[in-house]
C-alpha atoms as a PDB file:
ATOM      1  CA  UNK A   1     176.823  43.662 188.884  1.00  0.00           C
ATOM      2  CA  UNK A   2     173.094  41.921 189.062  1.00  0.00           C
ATOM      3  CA  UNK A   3     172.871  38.737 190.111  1.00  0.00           C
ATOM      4  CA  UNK A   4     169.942  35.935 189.723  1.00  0.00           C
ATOM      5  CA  UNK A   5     169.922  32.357 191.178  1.00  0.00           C
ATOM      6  CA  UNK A   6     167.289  29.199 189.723  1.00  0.00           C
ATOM      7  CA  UNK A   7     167.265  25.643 190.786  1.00  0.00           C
ATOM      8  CA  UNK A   8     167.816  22.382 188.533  1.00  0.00           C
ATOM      9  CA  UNK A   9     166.736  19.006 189.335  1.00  0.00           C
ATOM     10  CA  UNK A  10     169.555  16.789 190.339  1.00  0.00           C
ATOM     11  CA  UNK A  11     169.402  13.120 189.424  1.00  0.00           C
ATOM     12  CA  UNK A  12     168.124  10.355 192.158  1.00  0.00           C
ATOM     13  CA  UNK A  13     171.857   8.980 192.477  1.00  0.00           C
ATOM     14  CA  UNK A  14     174.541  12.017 192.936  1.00  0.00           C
ATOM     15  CA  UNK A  15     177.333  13.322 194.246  1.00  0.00           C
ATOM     16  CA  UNK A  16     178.100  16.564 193.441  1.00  0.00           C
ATOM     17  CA  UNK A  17     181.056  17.423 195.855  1.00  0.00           C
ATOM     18  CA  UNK A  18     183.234  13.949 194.160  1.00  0.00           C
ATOM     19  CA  UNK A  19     182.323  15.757 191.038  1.00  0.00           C
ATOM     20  CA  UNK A  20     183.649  18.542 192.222  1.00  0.00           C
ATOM     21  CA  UNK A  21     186.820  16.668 193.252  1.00  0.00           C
ATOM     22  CA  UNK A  22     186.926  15.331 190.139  1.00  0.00           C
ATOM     23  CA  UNK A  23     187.401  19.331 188.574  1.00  0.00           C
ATOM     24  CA  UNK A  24     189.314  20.337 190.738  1.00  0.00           C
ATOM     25  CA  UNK A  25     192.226  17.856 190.729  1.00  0.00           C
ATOM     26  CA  UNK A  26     191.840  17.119 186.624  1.00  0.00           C
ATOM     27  CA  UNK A  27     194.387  18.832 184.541  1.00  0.00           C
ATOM     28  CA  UNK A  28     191.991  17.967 181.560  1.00  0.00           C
ATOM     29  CA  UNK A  29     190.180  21.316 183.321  1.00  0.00           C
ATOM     30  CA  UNK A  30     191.726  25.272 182.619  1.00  0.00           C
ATOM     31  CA  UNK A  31     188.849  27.696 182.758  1.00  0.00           C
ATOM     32  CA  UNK A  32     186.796  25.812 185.301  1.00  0.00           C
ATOM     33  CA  UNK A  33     187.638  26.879 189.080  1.00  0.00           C
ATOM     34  CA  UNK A  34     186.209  24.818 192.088  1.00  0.00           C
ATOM     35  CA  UNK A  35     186.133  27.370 194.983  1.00  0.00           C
ATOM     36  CA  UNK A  36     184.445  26.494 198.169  1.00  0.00           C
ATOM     37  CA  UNK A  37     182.362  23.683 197.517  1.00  0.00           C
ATOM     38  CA  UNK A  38     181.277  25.720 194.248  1.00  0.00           C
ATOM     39  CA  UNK A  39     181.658  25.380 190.561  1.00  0.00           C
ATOM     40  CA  UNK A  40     182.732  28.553 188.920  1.00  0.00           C
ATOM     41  CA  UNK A  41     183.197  29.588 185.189  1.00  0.00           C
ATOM     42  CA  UNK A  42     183.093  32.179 183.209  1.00  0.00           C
ATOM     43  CA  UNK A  43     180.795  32.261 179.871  1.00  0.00           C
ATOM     44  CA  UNK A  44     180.039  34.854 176.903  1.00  0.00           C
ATOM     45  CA  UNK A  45     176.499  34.321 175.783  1.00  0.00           C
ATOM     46  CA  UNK A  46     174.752  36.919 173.468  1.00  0.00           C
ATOM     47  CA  UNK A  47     178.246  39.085 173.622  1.00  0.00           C
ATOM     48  CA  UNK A  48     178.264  39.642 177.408  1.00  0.00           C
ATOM     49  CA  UNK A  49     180.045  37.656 179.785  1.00  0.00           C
ATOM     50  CA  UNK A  50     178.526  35.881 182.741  1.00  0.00           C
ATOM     51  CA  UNK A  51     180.184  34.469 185.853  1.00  0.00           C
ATOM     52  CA  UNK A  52     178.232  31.585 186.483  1.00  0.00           C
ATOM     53  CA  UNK A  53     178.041  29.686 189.890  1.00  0.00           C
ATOM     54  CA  UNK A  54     176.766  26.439 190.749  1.00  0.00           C
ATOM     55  CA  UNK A  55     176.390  24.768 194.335  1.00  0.00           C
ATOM     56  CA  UNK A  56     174.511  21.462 195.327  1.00  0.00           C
ATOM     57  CA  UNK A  57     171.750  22.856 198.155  1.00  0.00           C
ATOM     58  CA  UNK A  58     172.568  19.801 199.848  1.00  0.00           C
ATOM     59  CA  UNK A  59     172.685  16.243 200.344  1.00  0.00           C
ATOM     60  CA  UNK A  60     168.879  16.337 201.368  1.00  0.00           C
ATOM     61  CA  UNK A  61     167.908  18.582 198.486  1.00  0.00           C
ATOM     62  CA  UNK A  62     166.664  17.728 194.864  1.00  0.00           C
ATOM     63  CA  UNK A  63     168.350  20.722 193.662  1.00  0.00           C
ATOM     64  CA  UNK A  64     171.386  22.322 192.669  1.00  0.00           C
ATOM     65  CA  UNK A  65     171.551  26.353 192.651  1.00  0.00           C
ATOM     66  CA  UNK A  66     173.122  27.882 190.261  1.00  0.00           C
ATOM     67  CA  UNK A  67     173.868  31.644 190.528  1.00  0.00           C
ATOM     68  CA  UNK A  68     174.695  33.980 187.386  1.00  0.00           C
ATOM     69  CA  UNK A  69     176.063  37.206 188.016  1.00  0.00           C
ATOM     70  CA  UNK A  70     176.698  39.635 184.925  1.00  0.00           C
ATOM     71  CA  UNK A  71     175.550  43.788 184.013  1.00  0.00           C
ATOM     72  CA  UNK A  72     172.423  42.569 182.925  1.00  0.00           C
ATOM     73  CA  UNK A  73     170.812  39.310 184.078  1.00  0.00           C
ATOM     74  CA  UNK A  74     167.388  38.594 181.567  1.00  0.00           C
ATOM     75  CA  UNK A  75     165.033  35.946 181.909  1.00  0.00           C
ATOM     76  CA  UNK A  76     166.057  34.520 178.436  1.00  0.00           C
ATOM     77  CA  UNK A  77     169.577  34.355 179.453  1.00  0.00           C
ATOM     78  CA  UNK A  78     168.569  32.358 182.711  1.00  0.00           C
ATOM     79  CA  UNK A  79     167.127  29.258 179.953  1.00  0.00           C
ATOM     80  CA  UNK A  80     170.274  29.726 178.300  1.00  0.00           C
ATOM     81  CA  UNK A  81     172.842  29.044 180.945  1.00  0.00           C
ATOM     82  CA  UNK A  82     170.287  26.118 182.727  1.00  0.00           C
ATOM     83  CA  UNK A  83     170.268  24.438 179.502  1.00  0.00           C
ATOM     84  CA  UNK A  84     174.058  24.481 179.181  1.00  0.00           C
ATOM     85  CA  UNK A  85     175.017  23.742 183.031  1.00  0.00           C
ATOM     86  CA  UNK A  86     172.728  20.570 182.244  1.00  0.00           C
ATOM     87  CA  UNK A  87     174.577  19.482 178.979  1.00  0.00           C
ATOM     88  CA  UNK A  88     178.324  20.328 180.826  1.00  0.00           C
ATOM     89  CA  UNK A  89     176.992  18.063 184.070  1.00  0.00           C
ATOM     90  CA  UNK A  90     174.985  15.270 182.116  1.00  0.00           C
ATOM     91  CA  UNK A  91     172.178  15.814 184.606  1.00  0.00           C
ATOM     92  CA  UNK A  92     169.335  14.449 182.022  1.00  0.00           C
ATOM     93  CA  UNK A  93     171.150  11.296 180.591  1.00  0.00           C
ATOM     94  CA  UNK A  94     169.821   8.463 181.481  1.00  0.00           C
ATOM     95  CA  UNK A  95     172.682   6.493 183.289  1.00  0.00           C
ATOM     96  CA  UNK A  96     170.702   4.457 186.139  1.00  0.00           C
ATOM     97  CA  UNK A  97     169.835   1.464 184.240  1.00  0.00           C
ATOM     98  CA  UNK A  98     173.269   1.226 182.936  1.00  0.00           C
ATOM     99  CA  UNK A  99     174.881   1.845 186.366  1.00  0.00           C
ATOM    100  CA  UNK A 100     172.459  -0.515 187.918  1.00  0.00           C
ATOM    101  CA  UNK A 101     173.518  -2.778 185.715  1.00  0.00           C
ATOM    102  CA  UNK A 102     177.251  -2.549 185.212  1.00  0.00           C
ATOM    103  CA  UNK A 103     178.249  -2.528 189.444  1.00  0.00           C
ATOM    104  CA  UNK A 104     176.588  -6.095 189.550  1.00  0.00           C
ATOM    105  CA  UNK A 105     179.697  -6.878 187.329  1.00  0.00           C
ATOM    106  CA  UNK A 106     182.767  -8.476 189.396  1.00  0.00           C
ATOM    107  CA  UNK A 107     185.269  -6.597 188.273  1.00  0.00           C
ATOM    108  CA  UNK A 108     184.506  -2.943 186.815  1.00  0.00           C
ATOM    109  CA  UNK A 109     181.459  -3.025 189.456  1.00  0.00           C
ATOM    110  CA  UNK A 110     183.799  -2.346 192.469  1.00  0.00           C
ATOM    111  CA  UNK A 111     185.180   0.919 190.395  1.00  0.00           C
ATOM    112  CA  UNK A 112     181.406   2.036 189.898  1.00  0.00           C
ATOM    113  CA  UNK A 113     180.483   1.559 194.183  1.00  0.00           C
ATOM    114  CA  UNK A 114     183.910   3.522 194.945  1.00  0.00           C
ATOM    115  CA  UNK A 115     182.512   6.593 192.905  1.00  0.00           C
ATOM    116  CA  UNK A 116     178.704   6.193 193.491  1.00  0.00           C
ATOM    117  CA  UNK A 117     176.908   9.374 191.880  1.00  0.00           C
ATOM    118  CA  UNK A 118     179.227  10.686 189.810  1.00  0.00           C
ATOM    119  CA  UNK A 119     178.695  11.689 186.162  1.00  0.00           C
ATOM    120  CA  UNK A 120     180.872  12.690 183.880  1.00  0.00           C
ATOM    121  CA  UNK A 121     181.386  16.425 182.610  1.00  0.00           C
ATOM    122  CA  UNK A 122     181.577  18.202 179.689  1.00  0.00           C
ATOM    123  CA  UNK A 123     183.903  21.097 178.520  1.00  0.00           C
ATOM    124  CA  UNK A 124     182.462  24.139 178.431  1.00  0.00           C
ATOM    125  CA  UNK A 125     182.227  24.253 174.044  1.00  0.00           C
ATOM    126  CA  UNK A 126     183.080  21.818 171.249  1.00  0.00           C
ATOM    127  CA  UNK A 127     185.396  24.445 170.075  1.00  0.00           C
ATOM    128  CA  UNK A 128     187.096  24.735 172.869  1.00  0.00           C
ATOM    129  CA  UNK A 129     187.279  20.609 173.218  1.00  0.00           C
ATOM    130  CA  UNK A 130     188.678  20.017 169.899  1.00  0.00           C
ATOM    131  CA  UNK A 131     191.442  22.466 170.847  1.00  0.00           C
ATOM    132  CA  UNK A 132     191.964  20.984 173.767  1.00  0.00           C
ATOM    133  CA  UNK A 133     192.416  17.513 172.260  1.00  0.00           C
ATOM    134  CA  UNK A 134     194.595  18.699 169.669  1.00  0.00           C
ATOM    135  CA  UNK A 135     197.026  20.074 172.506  1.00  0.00           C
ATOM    136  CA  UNK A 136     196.685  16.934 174.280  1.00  0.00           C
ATOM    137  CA  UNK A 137     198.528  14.600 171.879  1.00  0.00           C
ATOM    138  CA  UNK A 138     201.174  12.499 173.203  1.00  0.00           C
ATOM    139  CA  UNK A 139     201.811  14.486 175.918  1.00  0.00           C
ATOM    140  CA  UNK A 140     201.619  14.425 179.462  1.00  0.00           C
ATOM    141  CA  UNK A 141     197.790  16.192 180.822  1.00  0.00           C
ATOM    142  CA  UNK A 142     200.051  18.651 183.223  1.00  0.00           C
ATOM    143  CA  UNK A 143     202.398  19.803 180.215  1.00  0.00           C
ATOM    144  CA  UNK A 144     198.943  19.831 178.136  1.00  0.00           C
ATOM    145  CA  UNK A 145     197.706  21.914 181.018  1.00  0.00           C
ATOM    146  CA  UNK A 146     199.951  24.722 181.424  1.00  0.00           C
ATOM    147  CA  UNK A 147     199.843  25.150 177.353  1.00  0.00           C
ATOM    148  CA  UNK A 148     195.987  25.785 177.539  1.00  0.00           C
ATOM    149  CA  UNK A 149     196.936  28.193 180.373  1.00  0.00           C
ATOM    150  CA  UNK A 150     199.675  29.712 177.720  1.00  0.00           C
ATOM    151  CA  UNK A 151     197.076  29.964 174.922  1.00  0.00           C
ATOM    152  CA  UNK A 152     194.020  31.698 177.180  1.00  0.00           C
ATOM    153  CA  UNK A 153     196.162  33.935 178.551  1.00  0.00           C
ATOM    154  CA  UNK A 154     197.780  35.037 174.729  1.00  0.00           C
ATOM    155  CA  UNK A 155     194.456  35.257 173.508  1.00  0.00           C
ATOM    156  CA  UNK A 156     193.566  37.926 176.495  1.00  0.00           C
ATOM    157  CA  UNK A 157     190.480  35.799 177.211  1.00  0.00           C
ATOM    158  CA  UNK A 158     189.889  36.564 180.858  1.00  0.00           C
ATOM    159  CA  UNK A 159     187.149  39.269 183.357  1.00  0.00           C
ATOM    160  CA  UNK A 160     187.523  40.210 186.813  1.00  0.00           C
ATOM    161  CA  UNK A 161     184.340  39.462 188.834  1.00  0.00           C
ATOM    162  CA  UNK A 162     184.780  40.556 192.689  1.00  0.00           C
ATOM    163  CA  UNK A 163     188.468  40.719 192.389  1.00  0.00           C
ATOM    164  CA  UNK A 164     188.522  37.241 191.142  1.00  0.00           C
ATOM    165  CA  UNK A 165     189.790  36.560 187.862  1.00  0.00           C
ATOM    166  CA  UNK A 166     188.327  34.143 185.605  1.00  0.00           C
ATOM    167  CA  UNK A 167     189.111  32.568 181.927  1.00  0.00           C
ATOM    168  CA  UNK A 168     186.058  32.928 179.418  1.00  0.00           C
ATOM    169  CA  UNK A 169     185.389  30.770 176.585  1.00  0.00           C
ATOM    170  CA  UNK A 170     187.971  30.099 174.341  1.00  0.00           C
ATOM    171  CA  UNK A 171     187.452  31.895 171.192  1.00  0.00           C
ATOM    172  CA  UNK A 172     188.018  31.346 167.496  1.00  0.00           C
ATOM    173  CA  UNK A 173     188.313  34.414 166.179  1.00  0.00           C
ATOM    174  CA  UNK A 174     190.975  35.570 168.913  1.00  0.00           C
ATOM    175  CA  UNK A 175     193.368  31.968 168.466  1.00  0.00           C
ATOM    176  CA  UNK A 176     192.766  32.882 164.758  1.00  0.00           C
ATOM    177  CA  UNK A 177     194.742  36.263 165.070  1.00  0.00           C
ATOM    178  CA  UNK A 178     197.684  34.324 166.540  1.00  0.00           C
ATOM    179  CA  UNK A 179     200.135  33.497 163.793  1.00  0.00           C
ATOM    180  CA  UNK A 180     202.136  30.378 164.045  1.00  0.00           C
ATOM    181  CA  UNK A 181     205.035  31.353 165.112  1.00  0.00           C
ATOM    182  CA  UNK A 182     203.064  32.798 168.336  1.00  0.00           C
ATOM    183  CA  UNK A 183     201.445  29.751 168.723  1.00  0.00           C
ATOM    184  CA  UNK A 184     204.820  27.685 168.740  1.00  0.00           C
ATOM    185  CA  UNK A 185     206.034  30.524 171.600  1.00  0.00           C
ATOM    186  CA  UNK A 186     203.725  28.652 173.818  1.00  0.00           C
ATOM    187  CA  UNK A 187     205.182  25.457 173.768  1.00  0.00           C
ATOM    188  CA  UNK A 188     203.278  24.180 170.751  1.00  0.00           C
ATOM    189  CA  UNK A 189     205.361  21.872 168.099  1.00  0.00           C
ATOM    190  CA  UNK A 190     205.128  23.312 165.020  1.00  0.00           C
ATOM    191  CA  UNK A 191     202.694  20.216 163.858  1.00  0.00           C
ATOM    192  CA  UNK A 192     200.377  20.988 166.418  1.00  0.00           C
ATOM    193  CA  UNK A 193     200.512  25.180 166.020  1.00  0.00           C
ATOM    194  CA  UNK A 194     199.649  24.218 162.061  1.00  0.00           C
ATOM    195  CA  UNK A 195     196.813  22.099 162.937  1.00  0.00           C
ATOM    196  CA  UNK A 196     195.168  24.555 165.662  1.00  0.00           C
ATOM    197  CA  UNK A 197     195.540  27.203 162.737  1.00  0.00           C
ATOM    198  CA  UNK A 198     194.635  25.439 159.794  1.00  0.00           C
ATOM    199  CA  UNK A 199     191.217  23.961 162.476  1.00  0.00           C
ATOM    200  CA  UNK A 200     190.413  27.691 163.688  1.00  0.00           C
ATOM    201  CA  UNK A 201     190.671  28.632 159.719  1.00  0.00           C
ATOM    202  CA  UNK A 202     188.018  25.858 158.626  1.00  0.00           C
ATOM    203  CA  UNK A 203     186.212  26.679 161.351  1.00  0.00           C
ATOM    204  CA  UNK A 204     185.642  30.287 160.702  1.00  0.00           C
ATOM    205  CA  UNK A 205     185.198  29.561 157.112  1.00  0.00           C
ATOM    206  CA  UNK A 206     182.568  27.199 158.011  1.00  0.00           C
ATOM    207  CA  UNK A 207     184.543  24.536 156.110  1.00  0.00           C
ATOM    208  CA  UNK A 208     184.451  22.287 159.858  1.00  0.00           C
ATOM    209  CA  UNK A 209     181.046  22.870 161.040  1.00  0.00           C
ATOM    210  CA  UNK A 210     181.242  21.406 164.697  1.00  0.00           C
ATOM    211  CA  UNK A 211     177.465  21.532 165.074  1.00  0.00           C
ATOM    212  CA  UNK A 212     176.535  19.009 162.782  1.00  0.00           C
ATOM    213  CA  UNK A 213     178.338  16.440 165.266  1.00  0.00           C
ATOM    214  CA  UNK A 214     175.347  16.033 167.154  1.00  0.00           C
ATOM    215  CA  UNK A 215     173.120  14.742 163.949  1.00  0.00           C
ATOM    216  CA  UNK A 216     175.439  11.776 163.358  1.00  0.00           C
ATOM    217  CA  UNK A 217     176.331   8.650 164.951  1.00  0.00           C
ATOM    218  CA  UNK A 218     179.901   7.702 166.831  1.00  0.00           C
ATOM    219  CA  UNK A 219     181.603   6.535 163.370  1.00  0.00           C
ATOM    220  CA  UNK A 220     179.444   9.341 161.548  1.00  0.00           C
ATOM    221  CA  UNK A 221     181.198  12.150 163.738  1.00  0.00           C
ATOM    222  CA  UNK A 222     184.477  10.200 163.593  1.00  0.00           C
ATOM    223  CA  UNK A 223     184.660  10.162 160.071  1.00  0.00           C
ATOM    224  CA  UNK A 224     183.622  13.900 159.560  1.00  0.00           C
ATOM    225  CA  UNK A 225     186.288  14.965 162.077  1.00  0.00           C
ATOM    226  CA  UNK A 226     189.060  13.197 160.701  1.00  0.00           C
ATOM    227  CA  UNK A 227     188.583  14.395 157.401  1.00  0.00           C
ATOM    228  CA  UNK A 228     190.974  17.421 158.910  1.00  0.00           C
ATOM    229  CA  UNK A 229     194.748  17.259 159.212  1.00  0.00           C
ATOM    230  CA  UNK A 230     195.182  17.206 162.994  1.00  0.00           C
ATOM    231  CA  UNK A 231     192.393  15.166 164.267  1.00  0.00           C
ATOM    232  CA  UNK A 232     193.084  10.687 164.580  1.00  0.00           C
ATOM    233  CA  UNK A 233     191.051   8.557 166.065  1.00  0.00           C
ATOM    234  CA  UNK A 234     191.873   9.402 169.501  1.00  0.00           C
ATOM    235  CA  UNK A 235     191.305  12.962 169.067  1.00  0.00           C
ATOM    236  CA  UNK A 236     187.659  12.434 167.566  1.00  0.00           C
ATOM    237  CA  UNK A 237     186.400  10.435 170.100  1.00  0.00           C
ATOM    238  CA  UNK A 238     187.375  12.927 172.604  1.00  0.00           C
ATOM    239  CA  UNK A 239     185.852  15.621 171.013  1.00  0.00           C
ATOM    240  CA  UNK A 240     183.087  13.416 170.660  1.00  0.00           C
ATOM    241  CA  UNK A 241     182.760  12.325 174.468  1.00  0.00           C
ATOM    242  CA  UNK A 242     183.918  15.952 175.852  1.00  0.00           C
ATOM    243  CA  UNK A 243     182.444  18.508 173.849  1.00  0.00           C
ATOM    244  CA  UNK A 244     179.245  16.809 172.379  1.00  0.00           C
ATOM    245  CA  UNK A 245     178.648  14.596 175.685  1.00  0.00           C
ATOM    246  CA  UNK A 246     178.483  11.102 173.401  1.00  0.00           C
ATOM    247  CA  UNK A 247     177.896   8.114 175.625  1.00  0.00           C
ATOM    248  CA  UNK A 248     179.290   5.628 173.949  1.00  0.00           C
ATOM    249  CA  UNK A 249     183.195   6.606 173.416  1.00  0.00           C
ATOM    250  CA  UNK A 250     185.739   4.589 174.523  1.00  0.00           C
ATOM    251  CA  UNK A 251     189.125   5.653 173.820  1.00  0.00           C
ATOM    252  CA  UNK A 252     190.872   2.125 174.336  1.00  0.00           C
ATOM    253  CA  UNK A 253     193.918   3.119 173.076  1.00  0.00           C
ATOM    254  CA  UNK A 254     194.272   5.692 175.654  1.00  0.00           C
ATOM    255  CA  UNK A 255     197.182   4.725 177.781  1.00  0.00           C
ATOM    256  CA  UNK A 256     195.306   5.588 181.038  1.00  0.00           C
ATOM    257  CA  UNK A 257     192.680   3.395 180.201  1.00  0.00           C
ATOM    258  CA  UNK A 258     193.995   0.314 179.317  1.00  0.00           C
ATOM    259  CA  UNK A 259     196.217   0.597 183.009  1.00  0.00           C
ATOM    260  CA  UNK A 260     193.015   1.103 184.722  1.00  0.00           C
ATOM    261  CA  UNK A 261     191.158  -1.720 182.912  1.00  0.00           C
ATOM    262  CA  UNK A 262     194.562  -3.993 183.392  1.00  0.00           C
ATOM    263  CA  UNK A 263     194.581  -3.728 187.305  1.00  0.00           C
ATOM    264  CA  UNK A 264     190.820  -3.944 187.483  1.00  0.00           C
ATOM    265  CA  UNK A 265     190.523  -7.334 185.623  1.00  0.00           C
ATOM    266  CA  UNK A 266     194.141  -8.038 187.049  1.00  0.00           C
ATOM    267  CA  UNK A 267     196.410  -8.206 184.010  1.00  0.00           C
ATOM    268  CA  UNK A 268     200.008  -8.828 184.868  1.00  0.00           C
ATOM    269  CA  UNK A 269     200.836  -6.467 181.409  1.00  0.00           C
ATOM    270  CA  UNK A 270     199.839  -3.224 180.088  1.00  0.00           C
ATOM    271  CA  UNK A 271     196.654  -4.401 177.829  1.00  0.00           C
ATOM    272  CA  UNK A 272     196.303  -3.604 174.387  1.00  0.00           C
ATOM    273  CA  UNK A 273     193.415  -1.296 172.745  1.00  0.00           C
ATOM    274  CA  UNK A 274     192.158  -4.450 170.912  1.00  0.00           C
ATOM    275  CA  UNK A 275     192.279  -6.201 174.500  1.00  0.00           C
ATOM    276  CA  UNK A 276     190.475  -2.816 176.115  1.00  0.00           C
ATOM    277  CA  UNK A 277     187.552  -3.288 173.640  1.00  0.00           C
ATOM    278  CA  UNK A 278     187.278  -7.536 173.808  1.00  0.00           C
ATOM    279  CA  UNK A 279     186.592  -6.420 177.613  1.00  0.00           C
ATOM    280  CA  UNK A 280     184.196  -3.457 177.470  1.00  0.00           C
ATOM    281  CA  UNK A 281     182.211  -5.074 175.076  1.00  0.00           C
ATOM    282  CA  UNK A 282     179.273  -5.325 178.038  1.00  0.00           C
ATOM    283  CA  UNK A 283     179.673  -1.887 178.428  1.00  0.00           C
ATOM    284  CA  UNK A 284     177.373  -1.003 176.109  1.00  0.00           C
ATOM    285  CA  UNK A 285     175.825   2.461 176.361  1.00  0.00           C
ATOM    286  CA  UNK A 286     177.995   3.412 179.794  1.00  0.00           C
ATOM    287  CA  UNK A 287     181.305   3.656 177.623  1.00  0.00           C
ATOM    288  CA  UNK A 288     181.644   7.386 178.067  1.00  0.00           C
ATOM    289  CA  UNK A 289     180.754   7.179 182.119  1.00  0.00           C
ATOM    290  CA  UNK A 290     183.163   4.033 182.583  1.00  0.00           C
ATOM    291  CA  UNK A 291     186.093   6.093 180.757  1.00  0.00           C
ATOM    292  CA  UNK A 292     185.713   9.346 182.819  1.00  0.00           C
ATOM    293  CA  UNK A 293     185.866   6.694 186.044  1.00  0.00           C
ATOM    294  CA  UNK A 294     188.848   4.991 185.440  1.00  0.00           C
ATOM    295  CA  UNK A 295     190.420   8.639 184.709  1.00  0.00           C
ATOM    296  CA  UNK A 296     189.353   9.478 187.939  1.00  0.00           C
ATOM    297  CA  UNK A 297     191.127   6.809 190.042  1.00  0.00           C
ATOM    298  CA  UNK A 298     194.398   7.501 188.296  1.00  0.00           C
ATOM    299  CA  UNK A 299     193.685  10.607 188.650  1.00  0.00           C
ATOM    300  CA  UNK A 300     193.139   9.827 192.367  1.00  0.00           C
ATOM    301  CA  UNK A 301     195.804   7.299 192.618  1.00  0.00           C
ATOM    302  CA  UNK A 302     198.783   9.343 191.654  1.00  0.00           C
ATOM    303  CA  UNK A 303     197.704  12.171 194.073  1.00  0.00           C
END
């Protein structure tokens, strides 16, 4: 195996071992591995696969180092995987002002000090985030969890690098030769196994073209999405905020979120979405970033 390292800028406020925390203890997270300190994932670019590697140089550094081992490492393949480590870890959107801003707030400002310098982070493909979401329906993240374990496993996507094993993308083409009933073997309702297949399908087809997402607006992209059988509201927006890396989602009708946003502004009941949204309304442009926190102290909270 070859192996090449570059640098990438890291932003003036972060904290890449809490983001790192925040990985490792998610459930939302199946192909990603934190292993000592380091971020580790599998990609296939260009047919090949990659292992890809990324460590902060440290707290006095302006760089993180990102390592990519693989048969053949080319310099066109080094722009490719620096351009997507930047989309996964948000490193060029512009967050300061809004942060700035938002922890002079009374309430939602002591969340944003208690996590200073993190970011949020993307899934590794839109693909694989509108799958993910579609699993993720009314039911509990670890459940969710070990059926996106079920499905990468079924669909043989996995390498051994240095005796380490390691999940690769998630691929169409290889959920697409899994019939229904297979799909319902791992756990899946039948509902669910339907839409994945009937998604995968349109995909292929280029009936759903997931690309376009990134021309429209929040409603635009809703709207598109939704168009399929299988993907609501809350589905959309987190393909939306977790594949495409949109900063203005808020899922208010997530059940985590309005709990978080309750005991912040010190509700005595569980809030409503409409209630979530009345309250985030000064949010504005920091949606996305204030979602991923309040995950993260549940997240936090329960372990």
């Amino acid at each position: 195996m070859r192996q090449k390292i570059i640098r990438i800028n890291k932003p003036s406020i972060y904290n890449f071992k809490l983001i790192l925390r925040y990985i490792k203890n998610s459930p939302s997270f199946v192909i990603e591995k934190v292993i000592e300190n380091t971020y580790c994932r599998a990609f296939v670019i260009g047919g090949r696969t990659y292992l890809v590697l990324v460590r902060d140089e440290g707290i006095d550094s302006k760089y993180l180092e990102v390592k990519v081992i693989g048969e053949e490492v080319k310099n066109n393949l080094l722009q490719l995987v620096k351009e997507k480590i930047i989309t996964i870890f948000c490193l060029e959107q512009d967050i300061i002002k809004a942060q700035k801003f938002i922890a002079n707030e009374s309430k939602i400002g002591k969340l944003i000090k208690m996590y200073e310098g993190f970011r949020p982070v993307l899934l590794g493909s839109v693909y694989e985030s509108t799958i993910w979401a579609i699993i993720g329906q009314q039911i509990s993240a670890k459940v969710a969890h070990k059926i996106k374990k079920s499905l990468l496993e079924k669909t043989g996507a996995k390498i051994i690098i240095n005796n380490c094993e390691y999940y690769t993308n998630l691929c169409p083409h290889k959920v697409m030769k899994l019939n229904i009933n297979q799909l319902r073997d791992l756990k899946l309702s039948q509902r669910k196994a339907e839409y994945i297949h009937e998604i995968t399908k349109a995909i292929i087809d280029e009936e759903l073209d997931l690309s376009c997402l990134y021309l429209l607006d929040r409603d635009e992209g809703c709207s598109y999405l939704m168009k399929h059988r299988g993907i609501g509201k809350w589905t959309a927006e987190s393909i939306l905020m977790r594949g495409i890396g949109r900063q203005d989602i808020l899922p208010a009708g997530d059940l985590i979120i309005r709990k978080v946003v309750g005991e912040i502004y010190e509700y005595n009941e569980l809030l409503t979405e409409s209630q979530v949204r009345k309250i985030s309304t000064q949010w504005k442009t920091a949606e996305t970033w204030i979602t991923h926190l309040c995950w993260f102290y549940m997240q936090e909270k329960i372990l």
